[in-house]
C-alpha atoms as a PDB file:
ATOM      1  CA  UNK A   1      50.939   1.798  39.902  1.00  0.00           C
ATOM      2  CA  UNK A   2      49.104  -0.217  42.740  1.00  0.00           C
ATOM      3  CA  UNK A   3      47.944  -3.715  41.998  1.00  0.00           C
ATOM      4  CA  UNK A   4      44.309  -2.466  41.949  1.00  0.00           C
ATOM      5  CA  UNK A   5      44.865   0.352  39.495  1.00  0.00           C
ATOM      6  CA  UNK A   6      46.400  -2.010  37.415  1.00  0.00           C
ATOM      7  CA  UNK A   7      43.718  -4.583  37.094  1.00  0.00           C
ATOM      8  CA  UNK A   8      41.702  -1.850  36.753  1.00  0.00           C
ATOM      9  CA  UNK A   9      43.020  -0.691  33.412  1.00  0.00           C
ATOM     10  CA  UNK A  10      43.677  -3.903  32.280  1.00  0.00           C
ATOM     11  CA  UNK A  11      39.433  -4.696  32.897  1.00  0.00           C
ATOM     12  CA  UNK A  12      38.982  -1.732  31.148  1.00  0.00           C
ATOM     13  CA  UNK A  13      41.193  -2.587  28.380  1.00  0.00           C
ATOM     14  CA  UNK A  14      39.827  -5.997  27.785  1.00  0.00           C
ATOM     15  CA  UNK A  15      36.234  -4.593  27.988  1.00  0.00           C
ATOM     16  CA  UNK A  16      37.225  -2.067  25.396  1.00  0.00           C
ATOM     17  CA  UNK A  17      38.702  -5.342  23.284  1.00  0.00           C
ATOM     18  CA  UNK A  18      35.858  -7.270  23.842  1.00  0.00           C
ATOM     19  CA  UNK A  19      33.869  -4.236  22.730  1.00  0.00           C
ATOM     20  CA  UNK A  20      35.233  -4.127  19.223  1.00  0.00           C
ATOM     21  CA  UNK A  21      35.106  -7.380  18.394  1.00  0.00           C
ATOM     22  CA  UNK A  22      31.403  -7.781  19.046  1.00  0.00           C
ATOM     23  CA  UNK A  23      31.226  -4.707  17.022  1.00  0.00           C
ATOM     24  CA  UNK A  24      32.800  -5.985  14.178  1.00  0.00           C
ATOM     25  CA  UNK A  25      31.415  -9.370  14.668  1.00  0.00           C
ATOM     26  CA  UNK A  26      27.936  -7.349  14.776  1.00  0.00           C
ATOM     27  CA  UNK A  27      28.822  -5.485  11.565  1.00  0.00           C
ATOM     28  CA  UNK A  28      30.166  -8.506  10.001  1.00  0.00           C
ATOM     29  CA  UNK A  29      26.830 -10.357  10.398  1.00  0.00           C
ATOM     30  CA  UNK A  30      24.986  -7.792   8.584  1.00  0.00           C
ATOM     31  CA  UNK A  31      26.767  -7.823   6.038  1.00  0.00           C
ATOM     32  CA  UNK A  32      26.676 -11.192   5.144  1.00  0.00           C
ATOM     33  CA  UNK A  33      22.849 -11.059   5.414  1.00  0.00           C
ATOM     34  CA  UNK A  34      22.630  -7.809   2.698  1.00  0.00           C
ATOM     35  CA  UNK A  35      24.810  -9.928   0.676  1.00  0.00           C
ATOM     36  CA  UNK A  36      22.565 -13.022   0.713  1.00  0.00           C
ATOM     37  CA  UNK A  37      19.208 -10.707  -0.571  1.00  0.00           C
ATOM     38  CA  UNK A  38      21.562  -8.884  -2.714  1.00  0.00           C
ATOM     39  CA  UNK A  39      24.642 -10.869  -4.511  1.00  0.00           C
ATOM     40  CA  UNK A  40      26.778  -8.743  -6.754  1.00  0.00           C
ATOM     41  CA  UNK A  41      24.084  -8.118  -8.873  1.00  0.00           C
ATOM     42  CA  UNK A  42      20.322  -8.957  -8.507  1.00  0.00           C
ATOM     43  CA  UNK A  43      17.244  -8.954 -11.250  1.00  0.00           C
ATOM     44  CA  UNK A  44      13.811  -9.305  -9.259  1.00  0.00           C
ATOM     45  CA  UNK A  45      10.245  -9.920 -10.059  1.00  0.00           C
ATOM     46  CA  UNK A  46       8.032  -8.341  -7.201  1.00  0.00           C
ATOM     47  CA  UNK A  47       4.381  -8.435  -6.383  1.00  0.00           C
ATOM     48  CA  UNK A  48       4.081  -5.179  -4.167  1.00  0.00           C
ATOM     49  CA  UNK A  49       0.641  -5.294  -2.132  1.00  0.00           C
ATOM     50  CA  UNK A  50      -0.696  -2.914  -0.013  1.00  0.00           C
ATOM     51  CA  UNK A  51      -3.243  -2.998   2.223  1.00  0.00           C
ATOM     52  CA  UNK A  52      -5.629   0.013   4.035  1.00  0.00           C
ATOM     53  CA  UNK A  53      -9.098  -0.783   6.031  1.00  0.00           C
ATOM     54  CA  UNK A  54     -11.475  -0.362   2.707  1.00  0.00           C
ATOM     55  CA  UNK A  55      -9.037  -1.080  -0.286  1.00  0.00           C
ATOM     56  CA  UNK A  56      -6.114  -3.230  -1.414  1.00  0.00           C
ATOM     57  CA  UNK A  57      -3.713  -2.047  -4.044  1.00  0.00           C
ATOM     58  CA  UNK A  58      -0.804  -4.480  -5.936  1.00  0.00           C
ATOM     59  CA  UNK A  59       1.653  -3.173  -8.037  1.00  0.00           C
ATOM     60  CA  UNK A  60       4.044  -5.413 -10.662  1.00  0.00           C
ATOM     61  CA  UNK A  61       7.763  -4.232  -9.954  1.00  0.00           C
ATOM     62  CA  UNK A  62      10.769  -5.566 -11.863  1.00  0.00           C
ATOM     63  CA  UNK A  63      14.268  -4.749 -10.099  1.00  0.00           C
ATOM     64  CA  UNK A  64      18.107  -4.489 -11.028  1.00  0.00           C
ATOM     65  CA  UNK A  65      20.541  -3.914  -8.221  1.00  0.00           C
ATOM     66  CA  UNK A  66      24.432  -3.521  -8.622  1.00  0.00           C
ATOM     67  CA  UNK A  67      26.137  -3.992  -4.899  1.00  0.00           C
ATOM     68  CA  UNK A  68      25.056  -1.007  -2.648  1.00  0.00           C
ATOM     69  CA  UNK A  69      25.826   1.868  -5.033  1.00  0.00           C
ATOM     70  CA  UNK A  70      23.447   1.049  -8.168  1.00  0.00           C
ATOM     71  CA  UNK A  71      19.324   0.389  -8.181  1.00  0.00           C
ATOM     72  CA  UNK A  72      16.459   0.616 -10.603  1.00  0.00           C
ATOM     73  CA  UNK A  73      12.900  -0.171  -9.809  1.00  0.00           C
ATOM     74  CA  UNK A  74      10.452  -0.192 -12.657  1.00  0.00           C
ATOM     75  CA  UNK A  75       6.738  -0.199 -12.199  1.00  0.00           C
ATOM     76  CA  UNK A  76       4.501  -2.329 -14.527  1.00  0.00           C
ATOM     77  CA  UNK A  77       1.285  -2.448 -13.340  1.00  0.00           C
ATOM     78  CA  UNK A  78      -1.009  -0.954 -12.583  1.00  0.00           C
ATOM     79  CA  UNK A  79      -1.742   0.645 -15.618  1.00  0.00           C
ATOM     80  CA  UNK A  80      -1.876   4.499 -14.322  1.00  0.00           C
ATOM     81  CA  UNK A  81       1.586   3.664 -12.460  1.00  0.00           C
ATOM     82  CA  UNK A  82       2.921   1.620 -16.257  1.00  0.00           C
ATOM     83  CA  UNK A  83       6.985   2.728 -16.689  1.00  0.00           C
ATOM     84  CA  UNK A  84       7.241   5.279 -13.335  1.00  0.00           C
ATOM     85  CA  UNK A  85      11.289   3.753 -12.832  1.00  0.00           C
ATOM     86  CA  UNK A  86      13.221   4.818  -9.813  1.00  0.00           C
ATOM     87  CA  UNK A  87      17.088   5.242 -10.028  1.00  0.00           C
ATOM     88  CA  UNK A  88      19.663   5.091  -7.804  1.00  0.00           C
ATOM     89  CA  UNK A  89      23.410   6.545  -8.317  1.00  0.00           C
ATOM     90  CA  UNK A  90      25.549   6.222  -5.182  1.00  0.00           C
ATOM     91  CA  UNK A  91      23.814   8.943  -2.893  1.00  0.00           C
ATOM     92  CA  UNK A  92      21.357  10.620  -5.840  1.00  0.00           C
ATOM     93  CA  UNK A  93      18.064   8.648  -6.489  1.00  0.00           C
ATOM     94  CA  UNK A  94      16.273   9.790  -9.648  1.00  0.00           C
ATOM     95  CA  UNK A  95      11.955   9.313 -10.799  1.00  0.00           C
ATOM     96  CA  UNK A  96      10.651   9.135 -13.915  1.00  0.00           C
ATOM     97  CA  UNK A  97       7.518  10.578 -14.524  1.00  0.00           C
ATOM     98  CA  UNK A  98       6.224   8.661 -18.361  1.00  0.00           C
ATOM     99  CA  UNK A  99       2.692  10.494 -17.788  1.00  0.00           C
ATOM    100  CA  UNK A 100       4.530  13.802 -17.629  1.00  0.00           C
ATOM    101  CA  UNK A 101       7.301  12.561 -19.175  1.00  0.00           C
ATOM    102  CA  UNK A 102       9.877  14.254 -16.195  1.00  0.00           C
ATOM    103  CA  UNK A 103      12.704  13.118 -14.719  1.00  0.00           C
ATOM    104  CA  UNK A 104      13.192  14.307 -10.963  1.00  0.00           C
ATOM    105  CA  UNK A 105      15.587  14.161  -8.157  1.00  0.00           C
ATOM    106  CA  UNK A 106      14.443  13.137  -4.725  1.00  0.00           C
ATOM    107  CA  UNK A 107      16.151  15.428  -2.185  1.00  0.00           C
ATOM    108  CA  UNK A 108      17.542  13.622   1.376  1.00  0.00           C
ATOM    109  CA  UNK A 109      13.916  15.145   3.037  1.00  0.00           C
ATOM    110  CA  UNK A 110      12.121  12.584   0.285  1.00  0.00           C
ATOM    111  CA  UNK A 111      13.789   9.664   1.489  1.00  0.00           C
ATOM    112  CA  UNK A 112      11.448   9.437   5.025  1.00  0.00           C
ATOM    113  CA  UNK A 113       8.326   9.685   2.826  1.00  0.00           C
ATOM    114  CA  UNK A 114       6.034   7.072   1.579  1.00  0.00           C
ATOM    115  CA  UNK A 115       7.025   4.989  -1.240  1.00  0.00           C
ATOM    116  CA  UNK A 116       4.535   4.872  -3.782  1.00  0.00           C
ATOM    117  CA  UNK A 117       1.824   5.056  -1.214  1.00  0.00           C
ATOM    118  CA  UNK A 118       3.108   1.798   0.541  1.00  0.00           C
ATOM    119  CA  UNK A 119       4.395   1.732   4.259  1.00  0.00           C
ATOM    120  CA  UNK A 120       8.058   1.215   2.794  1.00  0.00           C
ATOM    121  CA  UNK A 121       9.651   4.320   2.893  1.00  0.00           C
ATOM    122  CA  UNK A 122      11.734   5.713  -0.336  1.00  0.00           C
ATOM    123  CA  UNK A 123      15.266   4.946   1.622  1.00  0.00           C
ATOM    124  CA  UNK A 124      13.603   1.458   2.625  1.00  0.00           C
ATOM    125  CA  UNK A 125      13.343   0.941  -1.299  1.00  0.00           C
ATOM    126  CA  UNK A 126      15.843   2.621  -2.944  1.00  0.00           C
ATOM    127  CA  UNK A 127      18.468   2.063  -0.331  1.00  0.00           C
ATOM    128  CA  UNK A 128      19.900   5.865  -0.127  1.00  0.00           C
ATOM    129  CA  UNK A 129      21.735   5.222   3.365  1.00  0.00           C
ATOM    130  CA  UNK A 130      24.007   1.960   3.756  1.00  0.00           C
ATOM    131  CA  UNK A 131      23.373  -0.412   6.231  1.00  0.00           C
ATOM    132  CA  UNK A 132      26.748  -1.625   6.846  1.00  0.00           C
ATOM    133  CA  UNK A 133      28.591   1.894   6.335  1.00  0.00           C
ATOM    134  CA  UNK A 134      26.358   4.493   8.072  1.00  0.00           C
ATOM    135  CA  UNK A 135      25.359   2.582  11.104  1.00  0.00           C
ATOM    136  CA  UNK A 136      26.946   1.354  14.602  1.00  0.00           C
ATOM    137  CA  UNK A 137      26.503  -1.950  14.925  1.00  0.00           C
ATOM    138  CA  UNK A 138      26.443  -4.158  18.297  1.00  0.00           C
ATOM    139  CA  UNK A 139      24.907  -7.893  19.068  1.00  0.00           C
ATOM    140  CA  UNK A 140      22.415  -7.143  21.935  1.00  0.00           C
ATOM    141  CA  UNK A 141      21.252 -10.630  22.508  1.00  0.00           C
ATOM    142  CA  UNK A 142      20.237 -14.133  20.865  1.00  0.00           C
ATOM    143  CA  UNK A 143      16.299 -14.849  20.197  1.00  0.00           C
ATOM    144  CA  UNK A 144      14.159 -17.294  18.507  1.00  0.00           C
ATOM    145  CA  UNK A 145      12.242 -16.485  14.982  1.00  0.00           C
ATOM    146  CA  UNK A 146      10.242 -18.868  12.966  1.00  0.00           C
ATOM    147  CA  UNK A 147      12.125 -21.846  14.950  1.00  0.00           C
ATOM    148  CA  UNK A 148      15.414 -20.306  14.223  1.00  0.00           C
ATOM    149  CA  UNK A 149      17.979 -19.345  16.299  1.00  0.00           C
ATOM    150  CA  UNK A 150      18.928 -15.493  15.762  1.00  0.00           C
ATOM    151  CA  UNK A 151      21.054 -13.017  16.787  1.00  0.00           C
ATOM    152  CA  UNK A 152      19.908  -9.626  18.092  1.00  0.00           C
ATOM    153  CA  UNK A 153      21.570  -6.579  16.532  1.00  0.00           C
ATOM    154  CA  UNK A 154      20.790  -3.120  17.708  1.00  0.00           C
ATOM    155  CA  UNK A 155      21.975  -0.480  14.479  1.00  0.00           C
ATOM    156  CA  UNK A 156      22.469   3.060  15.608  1.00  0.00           C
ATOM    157  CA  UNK A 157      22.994   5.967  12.932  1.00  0.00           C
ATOM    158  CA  UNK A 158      26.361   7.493  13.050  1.00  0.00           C
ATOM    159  CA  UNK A 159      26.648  10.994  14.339  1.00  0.00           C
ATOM    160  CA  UNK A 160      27.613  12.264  10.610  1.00  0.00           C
ATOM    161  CA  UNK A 161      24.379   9.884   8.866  1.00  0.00           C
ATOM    162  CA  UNK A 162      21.218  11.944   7.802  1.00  0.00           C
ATOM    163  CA  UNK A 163      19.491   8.664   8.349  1.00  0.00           C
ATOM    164  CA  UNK A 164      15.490   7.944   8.302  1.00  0.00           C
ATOM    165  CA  UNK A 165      15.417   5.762  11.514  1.00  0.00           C
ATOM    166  CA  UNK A 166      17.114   6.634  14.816  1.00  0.00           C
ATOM    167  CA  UNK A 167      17.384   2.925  15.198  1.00  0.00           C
ATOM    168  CA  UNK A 168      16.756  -0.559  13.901  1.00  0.00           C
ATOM    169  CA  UNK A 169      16.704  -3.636  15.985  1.00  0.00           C
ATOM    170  CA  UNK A 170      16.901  -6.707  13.272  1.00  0.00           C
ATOM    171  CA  UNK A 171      16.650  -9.939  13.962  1.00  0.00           C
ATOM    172  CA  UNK A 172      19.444 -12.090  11.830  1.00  0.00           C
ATOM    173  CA  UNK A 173      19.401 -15.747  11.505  1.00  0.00           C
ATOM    174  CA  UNK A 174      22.762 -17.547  12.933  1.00  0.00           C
ATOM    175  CA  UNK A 175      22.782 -20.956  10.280  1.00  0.00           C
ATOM    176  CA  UNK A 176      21.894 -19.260   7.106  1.00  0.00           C
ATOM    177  CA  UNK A 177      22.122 -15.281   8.034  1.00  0.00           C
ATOM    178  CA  UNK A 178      18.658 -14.295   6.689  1.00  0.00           C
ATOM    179  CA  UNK A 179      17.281 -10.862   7.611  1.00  0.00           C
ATOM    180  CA  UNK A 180      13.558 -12.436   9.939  1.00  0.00           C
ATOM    181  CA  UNK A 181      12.924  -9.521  11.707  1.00  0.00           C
ATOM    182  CA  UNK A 182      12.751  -5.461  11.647  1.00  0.00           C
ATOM    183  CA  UNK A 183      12.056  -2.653  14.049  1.00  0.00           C
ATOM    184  CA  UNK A 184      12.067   1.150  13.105  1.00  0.00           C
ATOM    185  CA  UNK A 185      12.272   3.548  15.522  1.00  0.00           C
ATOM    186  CA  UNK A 186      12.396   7.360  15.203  1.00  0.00           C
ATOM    187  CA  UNK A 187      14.249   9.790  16.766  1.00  0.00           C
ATOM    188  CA  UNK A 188      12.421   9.906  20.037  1.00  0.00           C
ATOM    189  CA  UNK A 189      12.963   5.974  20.108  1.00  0.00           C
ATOM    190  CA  UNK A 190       9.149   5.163  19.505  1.00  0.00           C
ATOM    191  CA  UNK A 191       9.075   2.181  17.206  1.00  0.00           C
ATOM    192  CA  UNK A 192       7.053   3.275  13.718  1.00  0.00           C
ATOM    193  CA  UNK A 193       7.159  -0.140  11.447  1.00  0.00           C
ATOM    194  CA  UNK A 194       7.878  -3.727  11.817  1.00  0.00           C
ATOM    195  CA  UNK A 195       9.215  -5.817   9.336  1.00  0.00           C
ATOM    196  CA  UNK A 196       9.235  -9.821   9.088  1.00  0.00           C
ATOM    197  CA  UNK A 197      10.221 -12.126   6.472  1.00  0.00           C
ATOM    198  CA  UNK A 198       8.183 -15.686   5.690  1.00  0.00           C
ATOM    199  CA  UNK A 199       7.655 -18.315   2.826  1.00  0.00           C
ATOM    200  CA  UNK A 200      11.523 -18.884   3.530  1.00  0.00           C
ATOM    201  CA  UNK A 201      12.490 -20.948  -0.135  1.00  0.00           C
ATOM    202  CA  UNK A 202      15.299 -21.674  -2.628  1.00  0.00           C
ATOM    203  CA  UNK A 203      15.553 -18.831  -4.917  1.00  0.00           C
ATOM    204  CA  UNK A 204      18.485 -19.125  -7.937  1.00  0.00           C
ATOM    205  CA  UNK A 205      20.400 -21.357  -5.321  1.00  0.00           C
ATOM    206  CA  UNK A 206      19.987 -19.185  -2.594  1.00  0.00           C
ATOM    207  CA  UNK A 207      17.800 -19.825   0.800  1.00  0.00           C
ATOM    208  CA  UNK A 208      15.752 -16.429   1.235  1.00  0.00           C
ATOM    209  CA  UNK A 209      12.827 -14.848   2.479  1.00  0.00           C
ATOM    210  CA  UNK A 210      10.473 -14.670  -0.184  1.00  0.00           C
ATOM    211  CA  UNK A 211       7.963 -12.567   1.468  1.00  0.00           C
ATOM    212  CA  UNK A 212       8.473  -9.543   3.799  1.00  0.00           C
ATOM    213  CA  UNK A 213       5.305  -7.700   5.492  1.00  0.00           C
ATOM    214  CA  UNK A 214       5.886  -4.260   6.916  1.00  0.00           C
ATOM    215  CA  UNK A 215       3.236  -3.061   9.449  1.00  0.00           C
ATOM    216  CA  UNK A 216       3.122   0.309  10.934  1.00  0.00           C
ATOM    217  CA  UNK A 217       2.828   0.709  14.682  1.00  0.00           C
ATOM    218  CA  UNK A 218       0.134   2.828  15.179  1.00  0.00           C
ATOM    219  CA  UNK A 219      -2.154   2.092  12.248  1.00  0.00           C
ATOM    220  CA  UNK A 220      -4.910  -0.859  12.672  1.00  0.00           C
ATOM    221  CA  UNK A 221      -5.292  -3.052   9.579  1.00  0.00           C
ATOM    222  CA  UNK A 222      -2.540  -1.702   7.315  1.00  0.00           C
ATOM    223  CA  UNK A 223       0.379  -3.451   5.851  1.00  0.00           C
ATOM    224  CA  UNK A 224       2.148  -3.522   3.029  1.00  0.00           C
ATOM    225  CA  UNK A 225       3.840  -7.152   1.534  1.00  0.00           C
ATOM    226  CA  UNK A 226       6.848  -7.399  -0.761  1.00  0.00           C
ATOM    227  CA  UNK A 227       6.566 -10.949  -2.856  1.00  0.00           C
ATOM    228  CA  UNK A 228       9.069 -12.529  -4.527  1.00  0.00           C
ATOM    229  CA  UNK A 229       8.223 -14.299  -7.794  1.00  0.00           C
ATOM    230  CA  UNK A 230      11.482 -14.633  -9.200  1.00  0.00           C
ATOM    231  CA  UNK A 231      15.112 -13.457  -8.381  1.00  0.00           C
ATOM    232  CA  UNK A 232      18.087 -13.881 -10.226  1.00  0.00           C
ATOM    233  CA  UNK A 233      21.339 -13.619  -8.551  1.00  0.00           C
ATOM    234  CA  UNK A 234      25.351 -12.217 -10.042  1.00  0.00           C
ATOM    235  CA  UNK A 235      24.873 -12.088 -13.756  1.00  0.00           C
ATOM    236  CA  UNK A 236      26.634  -9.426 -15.356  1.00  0.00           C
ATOM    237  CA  UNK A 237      25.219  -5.761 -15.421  1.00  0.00           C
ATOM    238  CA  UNK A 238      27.198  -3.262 -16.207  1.00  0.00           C
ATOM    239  CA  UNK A 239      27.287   0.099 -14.483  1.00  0.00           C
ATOM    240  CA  UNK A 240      26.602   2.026 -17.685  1.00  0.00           C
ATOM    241  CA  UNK A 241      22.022   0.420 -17.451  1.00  0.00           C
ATOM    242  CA  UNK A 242      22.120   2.668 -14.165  1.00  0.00           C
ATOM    243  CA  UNK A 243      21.729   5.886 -16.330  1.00  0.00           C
ATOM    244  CA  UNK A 244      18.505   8.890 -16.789  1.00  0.00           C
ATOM    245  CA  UNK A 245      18.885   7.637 -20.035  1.00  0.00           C
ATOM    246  CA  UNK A 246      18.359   3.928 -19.822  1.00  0.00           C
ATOM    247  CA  UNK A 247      15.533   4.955 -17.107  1.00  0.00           C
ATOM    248  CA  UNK A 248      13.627   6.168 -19.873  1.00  0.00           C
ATOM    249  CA  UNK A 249      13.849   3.681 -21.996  1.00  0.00           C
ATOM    250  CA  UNK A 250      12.528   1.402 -19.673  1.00  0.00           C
ATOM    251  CA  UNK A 251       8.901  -0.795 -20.221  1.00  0.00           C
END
């Protein structure tokens, strides 16, 4: 093999080293920011608020999460929404209907649809696809956000992931790995929503976001904010509250 072959292949090899790493370093930094909004185990107070050009709408929302595989959502107010409870088990998500008293099972072609009327989307809510497991992950630059230095990670779906977005670009602070920034794109690569976390704050010993606004793209003077009153981080909760039948019980 000539000399220039061989430098060659070994460019190619180190680019393909080089490669890797950033993509686990990528993939590495996402997790750590899922982990710091989720813990083990979360219990959540939200103030859900959405607004359209001639009405505002805010809904009461208690939460339990259990790592990426467990969620319920329970709506408290207002009072024609009162004890509607979303589940999630692994890849099945589950609604309760109290006013009908029905239980039904979202199918994958729910999980691009509107939350509740919001500009989340059920997957955004519920968490159906996994951000760390059924995305490619790759650092495509540093920025600044809110005076914070940030990496600049570009997540694209894998080729086996019935996934909502065709891709995210988040923004992911480098000192304390909080989640600043969100773009959705679809398929076609036309950005759809943008996400941004504020009223960064303590929250059971953690530093988080304590406010995220999602705006759609193409829709003037509609948004819909997720507050934070309260959050409680890794107390025990076992698997056996994510059940149809606790979901019911719910108030």
């Amino acid at each position: 093999m000539s000399f220039l072959k061989s430098s060659i292949l070994a460019f190619l090899l180190l680019m393909a080293r080089l490669s890797f790493v950033q993509a686990q370093d990528a993939k590495e930094i996402v997790r750590k920011a899922d982990e710091k909004m989720r813990g083990n185990t979360s219990e959540a107070e939200l103030v859900i608020k959405t607004t359209r050009p001639s009405w505002t709408r805010e809904m009461s929302v208690k939460t339990w999460m259990k790592g990426n595989d467990y969620a319920m959502i329970l709506i408290q107010t207002p009072a024609k929404d009162k004890g509607t409870v979303f589940l999630k088990r692994k890849k099945e998500v589950w609604n309760w209907l109290p006013t009908v008293e029905r239980t039904i099972k979202l199918p994958p072609s729910m999980m691009s649809q509107s939350w509740m009327g919001t500009d989340f989307t059920n997957d955004d809510l519920v968490k159906e696809s996994s951000v760390l497991e059924d995305y490619t992950h790759t650092i495509i630059g540093d920025t600044m956000v809110a005076d914070r230095e940030s990496f600049l990670i570009q997540m694209i779906p894998k080729p086996e992931s019935a996934l909502v977005w065709g891709k995210l670009i988040i923004v992911i602070d480098k000192k304390d790995f909080l989640e600043l920034h969100t773009r959705f794109y679809d398929e076609d690569g036309y950005l759809v929503n943008t996400m941004t976390g504020y009223d960064i704050k303590q929250m059971d010993g953690r530093l988080i976001p304590t406010r995220f606004e999602m705006v759609p793209q193409d829709k003037k003077n509609q948004k819909t904010e997720i507050i934070y009153k309260s959050i409680r981080f890794n107390r025990p909760l076992e698997d056996s509250f994510f059940t149809m039948d606790q979901m019911r019980k719910l108030n």
